[in-house]
N, C-alpha and C. Protein backbone atom coordinates (compact mmCIF):
# COMPACT_ATOMS: atom_id res chain seq x y z
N UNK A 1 37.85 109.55 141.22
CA UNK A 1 38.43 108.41 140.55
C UNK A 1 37.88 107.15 141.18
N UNK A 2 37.00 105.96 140.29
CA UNK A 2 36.99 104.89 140.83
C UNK A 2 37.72 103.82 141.07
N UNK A 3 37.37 103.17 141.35
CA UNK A 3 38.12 101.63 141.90
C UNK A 3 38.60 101.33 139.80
N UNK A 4 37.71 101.50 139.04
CA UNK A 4 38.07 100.94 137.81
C UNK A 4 39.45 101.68 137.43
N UNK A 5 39.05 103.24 137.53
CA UNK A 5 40.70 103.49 136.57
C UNK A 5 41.41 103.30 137.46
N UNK A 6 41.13 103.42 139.38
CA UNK A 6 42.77 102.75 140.25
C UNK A 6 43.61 101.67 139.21
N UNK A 7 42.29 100.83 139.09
CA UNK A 7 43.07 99.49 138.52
C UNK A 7 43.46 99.75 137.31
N UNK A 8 43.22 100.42 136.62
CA UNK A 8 43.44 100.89 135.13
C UNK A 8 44.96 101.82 134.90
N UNK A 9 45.12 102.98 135.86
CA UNK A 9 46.28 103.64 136.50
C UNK A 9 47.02 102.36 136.50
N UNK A 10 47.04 101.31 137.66
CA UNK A 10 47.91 100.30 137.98
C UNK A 10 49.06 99.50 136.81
N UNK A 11 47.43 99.32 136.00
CA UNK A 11 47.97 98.15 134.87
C UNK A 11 48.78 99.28 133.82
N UNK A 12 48.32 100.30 133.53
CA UNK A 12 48.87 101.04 132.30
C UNK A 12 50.17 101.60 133.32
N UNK A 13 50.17 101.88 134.42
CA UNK A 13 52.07 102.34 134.67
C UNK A 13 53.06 100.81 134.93
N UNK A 14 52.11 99.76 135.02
CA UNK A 14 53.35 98.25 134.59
C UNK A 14 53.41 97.83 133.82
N UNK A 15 52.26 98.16 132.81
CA UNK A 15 52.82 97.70 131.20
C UNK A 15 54.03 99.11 130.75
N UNK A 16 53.77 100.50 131.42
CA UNK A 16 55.00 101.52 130.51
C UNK A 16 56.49 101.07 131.18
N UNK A 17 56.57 100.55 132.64
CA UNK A 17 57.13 100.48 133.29
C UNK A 17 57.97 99.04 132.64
N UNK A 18 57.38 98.28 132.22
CA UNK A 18 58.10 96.68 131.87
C UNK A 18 58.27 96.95 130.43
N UNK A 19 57.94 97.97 129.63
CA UNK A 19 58.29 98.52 128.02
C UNK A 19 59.71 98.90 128.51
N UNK A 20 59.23 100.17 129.57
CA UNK A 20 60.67 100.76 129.70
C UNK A 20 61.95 100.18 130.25
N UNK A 21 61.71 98.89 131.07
CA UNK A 21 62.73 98.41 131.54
C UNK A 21 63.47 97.76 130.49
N UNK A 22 62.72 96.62 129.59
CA UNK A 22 62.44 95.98 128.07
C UNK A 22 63.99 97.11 127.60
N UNK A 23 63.50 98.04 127.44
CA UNK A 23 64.36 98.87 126.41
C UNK A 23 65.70 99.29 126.86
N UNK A 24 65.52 99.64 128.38
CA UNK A 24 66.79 99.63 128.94
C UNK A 24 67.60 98.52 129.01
N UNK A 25 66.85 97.59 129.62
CA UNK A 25 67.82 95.73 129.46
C UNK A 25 68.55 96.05 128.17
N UNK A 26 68.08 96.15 126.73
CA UNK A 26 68.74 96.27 125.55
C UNK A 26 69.88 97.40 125.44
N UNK A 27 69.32 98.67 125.64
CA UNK A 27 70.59 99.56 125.91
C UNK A 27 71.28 99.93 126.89
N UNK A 28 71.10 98.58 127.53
CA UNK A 28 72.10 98.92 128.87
C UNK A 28 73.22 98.04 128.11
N UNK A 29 73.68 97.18 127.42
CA UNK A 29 73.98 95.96 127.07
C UNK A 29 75.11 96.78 126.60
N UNK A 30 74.45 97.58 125.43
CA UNK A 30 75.15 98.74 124.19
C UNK A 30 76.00 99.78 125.00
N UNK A 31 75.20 100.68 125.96
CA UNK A 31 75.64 101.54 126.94
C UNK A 31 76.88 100.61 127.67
N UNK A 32 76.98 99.10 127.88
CA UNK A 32 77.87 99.05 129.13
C UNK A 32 79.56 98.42 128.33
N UNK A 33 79.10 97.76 126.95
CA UNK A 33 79.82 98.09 126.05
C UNK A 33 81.12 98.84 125.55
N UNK A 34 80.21 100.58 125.87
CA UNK A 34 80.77 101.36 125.04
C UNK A 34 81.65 101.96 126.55
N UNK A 35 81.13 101.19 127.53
CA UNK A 35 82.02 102.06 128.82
C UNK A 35 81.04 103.39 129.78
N UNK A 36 80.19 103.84 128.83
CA UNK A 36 79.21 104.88 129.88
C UNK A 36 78.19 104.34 130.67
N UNK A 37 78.70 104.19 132.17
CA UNK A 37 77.87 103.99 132.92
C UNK A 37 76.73 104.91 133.72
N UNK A 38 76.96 106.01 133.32
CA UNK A 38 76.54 107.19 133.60
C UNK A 38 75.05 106.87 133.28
N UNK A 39 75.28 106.59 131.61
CA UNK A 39 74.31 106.65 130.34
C UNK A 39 73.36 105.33 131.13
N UNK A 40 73.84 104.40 131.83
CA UNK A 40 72.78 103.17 132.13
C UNK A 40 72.25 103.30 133.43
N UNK A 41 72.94 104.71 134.26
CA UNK A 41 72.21 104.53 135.89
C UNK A 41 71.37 105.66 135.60
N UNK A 42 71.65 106.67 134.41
CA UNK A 42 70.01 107.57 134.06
C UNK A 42 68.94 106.56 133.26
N UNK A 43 69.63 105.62 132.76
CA UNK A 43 68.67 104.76 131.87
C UNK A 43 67.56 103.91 133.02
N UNK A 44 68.19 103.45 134.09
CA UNK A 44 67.64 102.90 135.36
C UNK A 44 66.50 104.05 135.86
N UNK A 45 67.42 104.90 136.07
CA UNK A 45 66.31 106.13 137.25
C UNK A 45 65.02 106.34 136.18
N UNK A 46 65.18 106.55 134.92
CA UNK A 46 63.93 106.50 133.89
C UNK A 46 63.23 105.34 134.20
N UNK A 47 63.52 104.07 133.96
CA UNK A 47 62.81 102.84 134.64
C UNK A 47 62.05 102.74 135.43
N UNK A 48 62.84 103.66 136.67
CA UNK A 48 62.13 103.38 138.52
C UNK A 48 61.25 104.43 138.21
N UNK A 49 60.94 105.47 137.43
CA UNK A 49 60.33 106.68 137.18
C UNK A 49 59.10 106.01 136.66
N UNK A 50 59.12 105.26 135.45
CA UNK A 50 57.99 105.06 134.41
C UNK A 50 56.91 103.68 135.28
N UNK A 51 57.82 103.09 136.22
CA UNK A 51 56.98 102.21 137.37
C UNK A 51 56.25 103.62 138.32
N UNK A 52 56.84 104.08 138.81
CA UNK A 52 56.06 105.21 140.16
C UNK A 52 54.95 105.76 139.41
N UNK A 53 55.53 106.93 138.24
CA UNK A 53 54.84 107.82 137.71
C UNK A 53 53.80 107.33 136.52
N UNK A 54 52.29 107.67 136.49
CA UNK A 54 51.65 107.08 135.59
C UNK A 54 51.44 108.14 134.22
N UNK A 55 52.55 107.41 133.53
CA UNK A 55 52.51 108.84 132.20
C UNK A 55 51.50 108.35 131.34
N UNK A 56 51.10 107.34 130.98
CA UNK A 56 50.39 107.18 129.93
C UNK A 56 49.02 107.11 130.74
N UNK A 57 48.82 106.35 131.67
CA UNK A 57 47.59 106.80 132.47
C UNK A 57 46.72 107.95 132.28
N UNK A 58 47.98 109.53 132.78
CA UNK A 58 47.67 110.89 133.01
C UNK A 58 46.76 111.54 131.29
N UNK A 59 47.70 110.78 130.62
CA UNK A 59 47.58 110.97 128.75
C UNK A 59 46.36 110.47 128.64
N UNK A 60 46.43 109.13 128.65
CA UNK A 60 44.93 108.51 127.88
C UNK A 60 43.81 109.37 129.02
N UNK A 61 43.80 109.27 130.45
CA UNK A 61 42.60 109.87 130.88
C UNK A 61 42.63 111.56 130.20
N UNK A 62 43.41 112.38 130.17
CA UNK A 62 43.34 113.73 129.42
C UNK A 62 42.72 113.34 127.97
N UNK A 63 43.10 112.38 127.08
CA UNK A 63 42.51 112.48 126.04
C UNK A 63 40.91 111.45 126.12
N UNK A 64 40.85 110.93 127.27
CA UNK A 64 39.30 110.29 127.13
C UNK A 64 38.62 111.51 127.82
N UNK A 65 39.02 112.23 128.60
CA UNK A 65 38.20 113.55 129.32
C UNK A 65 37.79 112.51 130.59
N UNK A 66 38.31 112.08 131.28
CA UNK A 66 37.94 111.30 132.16
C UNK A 66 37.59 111.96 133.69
N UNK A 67 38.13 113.25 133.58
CA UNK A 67 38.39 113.51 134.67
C UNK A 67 37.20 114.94 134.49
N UNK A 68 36.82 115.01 133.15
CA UNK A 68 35.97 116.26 133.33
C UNK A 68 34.71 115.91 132.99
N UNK A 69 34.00 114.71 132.04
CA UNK A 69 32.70 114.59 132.10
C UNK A 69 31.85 114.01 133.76
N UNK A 70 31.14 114.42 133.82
CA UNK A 70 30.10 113.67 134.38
C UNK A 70 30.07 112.36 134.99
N UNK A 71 30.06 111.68 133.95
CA UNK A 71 30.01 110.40 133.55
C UNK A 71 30.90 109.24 134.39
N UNK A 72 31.77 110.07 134.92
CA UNK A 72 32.98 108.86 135.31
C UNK A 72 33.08 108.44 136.60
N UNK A 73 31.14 108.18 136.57
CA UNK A 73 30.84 107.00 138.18
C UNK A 73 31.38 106.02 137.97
N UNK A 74 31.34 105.26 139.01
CA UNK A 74 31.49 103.22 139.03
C UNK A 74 30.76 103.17 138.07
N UNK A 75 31.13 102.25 136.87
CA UNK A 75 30.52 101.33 135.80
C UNK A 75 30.08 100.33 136.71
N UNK A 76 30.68 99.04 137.47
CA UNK A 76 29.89 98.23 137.58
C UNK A 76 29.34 97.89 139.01
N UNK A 77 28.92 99.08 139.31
CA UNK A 77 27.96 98.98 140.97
C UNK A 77 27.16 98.61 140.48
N UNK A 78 26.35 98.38 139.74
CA UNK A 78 25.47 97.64 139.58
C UNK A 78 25.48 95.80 139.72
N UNK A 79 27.04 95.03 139.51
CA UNK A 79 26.90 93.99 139.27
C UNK A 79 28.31 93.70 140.63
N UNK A 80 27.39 93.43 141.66
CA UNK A 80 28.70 92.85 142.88
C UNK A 80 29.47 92.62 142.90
N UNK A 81 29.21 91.15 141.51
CA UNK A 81 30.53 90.21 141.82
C UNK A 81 31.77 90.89 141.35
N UNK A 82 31.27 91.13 140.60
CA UNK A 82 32.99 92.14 139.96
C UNK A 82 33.16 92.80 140.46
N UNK A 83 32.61 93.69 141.29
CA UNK A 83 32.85 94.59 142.35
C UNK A 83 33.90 94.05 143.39
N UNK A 84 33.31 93.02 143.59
CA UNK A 84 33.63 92.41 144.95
C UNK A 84 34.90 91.58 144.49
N UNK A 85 35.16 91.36 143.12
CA UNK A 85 36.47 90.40 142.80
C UNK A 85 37.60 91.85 142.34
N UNK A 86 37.01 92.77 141.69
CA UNK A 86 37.81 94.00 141.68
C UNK A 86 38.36 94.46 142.52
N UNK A 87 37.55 94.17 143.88
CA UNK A 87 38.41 94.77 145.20
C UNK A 87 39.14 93.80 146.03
N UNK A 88 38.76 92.85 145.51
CA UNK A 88 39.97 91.30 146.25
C UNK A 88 41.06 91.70 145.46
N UNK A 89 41.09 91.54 144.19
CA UNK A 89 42.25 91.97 143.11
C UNK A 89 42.78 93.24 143.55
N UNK A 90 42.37 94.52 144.12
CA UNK A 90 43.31 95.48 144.30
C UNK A 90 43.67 95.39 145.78
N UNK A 91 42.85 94.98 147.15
CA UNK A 91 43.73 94.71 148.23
C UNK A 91 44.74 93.66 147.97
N UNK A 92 44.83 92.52 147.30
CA UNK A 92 45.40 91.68 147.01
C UNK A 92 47.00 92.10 146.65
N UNK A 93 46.65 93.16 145.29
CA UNK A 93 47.97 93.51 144.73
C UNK A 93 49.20 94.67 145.53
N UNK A 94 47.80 95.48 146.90
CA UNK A 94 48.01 96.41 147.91
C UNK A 94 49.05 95.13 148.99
N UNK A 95 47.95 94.58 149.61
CA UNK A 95 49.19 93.55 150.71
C UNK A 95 50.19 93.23 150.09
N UNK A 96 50.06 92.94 148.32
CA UNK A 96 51.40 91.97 147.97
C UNK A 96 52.88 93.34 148.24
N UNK A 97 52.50 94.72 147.71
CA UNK A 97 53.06 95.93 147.79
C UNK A 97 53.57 96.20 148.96
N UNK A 98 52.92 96.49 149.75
CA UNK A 98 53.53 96.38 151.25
C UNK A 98 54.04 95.44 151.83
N UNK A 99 53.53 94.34 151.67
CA UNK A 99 54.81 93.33 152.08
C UNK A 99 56.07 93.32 151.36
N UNK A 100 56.22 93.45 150.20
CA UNK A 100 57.75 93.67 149.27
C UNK A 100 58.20 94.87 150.75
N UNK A 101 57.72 96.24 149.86
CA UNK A 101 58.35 97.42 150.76
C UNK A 101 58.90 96.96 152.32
N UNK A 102 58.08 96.34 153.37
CA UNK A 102 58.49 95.74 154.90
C UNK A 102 59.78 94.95 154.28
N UNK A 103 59.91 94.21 153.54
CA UNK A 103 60.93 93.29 153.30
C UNK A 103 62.22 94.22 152.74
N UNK A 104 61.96 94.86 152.53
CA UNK A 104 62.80 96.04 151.29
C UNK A 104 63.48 97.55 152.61
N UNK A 105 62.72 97.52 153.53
CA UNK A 105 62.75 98.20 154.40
C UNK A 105 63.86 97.39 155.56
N UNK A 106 63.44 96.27 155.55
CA UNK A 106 64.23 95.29 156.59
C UNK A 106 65.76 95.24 156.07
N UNK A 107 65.68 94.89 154.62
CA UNK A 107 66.71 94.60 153.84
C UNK A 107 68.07 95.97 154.05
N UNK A 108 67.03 96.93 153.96
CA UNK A 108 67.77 98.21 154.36
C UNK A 108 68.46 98.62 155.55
N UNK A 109 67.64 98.16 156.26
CA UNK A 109 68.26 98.52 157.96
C UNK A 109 69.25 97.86 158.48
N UNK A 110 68.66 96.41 157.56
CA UNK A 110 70.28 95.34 158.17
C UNK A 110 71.32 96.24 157.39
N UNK A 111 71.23 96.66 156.29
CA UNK A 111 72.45 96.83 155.11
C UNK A 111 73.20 97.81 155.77
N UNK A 112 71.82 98.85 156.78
CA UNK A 112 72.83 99.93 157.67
C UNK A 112 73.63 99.46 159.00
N UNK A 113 72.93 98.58 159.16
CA UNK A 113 73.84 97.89 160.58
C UNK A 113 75.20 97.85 160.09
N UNK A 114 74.98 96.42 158.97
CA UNK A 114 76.49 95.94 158.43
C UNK A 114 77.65 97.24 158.25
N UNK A 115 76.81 98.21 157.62
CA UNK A 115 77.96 99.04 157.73
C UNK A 115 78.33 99.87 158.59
N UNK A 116 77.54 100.13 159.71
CA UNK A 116 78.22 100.75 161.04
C UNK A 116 78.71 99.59 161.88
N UNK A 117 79.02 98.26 161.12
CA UNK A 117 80.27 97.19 162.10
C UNK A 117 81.01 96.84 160.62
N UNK A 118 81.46 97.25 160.24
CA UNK A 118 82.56 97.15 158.98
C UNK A 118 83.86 97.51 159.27
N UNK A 119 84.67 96.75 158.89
CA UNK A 119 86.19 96.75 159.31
C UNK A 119 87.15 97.33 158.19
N UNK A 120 88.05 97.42 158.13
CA UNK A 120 88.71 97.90 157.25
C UNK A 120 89.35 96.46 156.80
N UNK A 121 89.34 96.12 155.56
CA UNK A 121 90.03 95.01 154.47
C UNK A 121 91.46 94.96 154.69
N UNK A 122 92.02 93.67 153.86
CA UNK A 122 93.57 93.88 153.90
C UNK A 122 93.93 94.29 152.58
N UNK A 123 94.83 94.74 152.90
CA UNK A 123 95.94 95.57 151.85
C UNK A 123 95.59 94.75 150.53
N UNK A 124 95.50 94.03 150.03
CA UNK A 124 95.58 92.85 148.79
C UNK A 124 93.90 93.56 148.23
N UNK A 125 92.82 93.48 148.83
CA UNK A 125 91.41 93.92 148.74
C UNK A 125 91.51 95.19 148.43
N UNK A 126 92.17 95.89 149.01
CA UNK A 126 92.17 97.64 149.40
C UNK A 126 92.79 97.98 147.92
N UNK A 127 93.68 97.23 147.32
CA UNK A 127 94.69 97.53 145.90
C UNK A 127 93.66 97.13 144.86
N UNK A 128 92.68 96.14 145.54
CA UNK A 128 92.34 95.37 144.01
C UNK A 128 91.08 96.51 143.79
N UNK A 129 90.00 97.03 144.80
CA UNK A 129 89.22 97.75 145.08
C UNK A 129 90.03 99.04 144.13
N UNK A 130 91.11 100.23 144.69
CA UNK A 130 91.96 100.87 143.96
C UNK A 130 91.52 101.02 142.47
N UNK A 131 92.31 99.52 141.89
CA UNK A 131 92.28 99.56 140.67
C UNK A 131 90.82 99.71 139.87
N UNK A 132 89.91 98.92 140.38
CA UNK A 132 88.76 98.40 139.98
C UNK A 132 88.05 100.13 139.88
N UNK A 133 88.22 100.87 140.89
CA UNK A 133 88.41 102.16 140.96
C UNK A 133 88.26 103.31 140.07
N UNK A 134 89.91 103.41 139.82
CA UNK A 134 90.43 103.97 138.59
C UNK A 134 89.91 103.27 137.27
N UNK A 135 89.85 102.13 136.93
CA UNK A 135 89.08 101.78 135.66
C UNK A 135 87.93 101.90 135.70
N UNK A 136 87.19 102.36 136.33
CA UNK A 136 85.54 102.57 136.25
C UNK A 136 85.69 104.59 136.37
N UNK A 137 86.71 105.15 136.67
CA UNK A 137 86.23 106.29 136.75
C UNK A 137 85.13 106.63 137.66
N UNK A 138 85.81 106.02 138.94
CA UNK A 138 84.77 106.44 140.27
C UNK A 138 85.76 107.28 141.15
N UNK A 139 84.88 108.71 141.25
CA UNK A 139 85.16 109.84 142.19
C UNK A 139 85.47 109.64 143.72
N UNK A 140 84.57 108.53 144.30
CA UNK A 140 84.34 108.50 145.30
C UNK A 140 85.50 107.26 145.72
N UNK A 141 85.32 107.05 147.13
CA UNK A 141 86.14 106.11 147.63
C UNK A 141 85.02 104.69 147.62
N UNK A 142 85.54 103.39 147.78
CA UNK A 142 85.10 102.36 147.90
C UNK A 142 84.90 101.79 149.29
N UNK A 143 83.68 101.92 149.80
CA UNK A 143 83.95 101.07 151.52
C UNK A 143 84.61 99.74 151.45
N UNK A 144 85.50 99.11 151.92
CA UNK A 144 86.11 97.84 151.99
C UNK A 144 85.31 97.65 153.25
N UNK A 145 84.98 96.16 152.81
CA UNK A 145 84.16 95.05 154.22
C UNK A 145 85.03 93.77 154.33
C-alpha cells in the first residue's frame, strides 16, 4: 500500500465516518424523543466504528482490484513535489492525531484521579441523582461527587 491510498483510506473512513455521525445527530433527536437510549449509545458505537474501521475504503479497493494487480506502485514518484507535500500532509494529520490522543489520555488519567478522591454527596444530590435514576431506567448506581 502506498502513501496515495494511506491518504485515500484516511479521507474515505472521514467522509463514511461524518455521513455516519450526520445520520445519527438526526436519529438520535427521534431515538431520544421516543425515550430509547439504548437505540442512540448503539447508534454512537456505529459512529466511533465507521471513523476507526475503513468500510468503504476495504470495498472500493476490492472492487478497483487494488490490492491484486501489479500496478499499484507510487503514481507520483516521479514528480517530488507532491510527494514531498503528500507526506507533509500525512505527518501533519499523524502529529495532529497524536497530539488529540496525549490530550485525551491526560484527560483520562485526571478523570481517574478525581474519582479515587470523590466524596460522597449530600442527601438532597443523592435523592435527586435516585430519581434521575429511576426515570432513565439505569441498572447501575450513580457515583455522587
Amino acid at each position: 500500500m502506498n502513501l496515495i491510498s494511506t491518504c485515500l483510506l484516511i479521507l474515505m473512513t472521514s467522509v463514511t465516518g461524518s455521513i455516519t455521525f450526520w445520520l445519527w445527530r438526526c436519529g438520535s433527536r427521534i431515538l431520544e424523543r421516543q425515550g430509547k437510549f439504548q437505540g442512540i449509545r448503539t447508534g454512537l458505537v456505529t459512529v466511533v466504528l465507521s471513523f476507526l474501521i475503513p468500510f468503504l475504503f476495504v470495498y472500493k479497493a476490492v472492487q478497483l482490484r487494488l490490492f491484486l494487480d501489479g500496478n499499484s506502485g507510487p503514481l507520483f514518484w516521479n514528480t517530488p513535489v507532491l510527494m514531498i507535500v503528500g507526506r507533509l500532509l500525512f505527518f501533519a494529520w499523524a502529529g495532529g492525531a497524536l497530539w488529540k490522543m496525549f490530550h485525551m489520555h491526560r484527560k483520562k488519567s485526571g478523570l481517574r484521579v478525581l474519582l479515587c478522591k470523590h466524596r460522597r454527596a449530600g442527601e438532597e444530590i443523592q435523592t435527586i441523582a435516585d430519581r434521575v435514576r429511576e426515570d432513565l431506567h439505569i441498572q447501575r448506581n450513580i457515583l455522587y461527587t
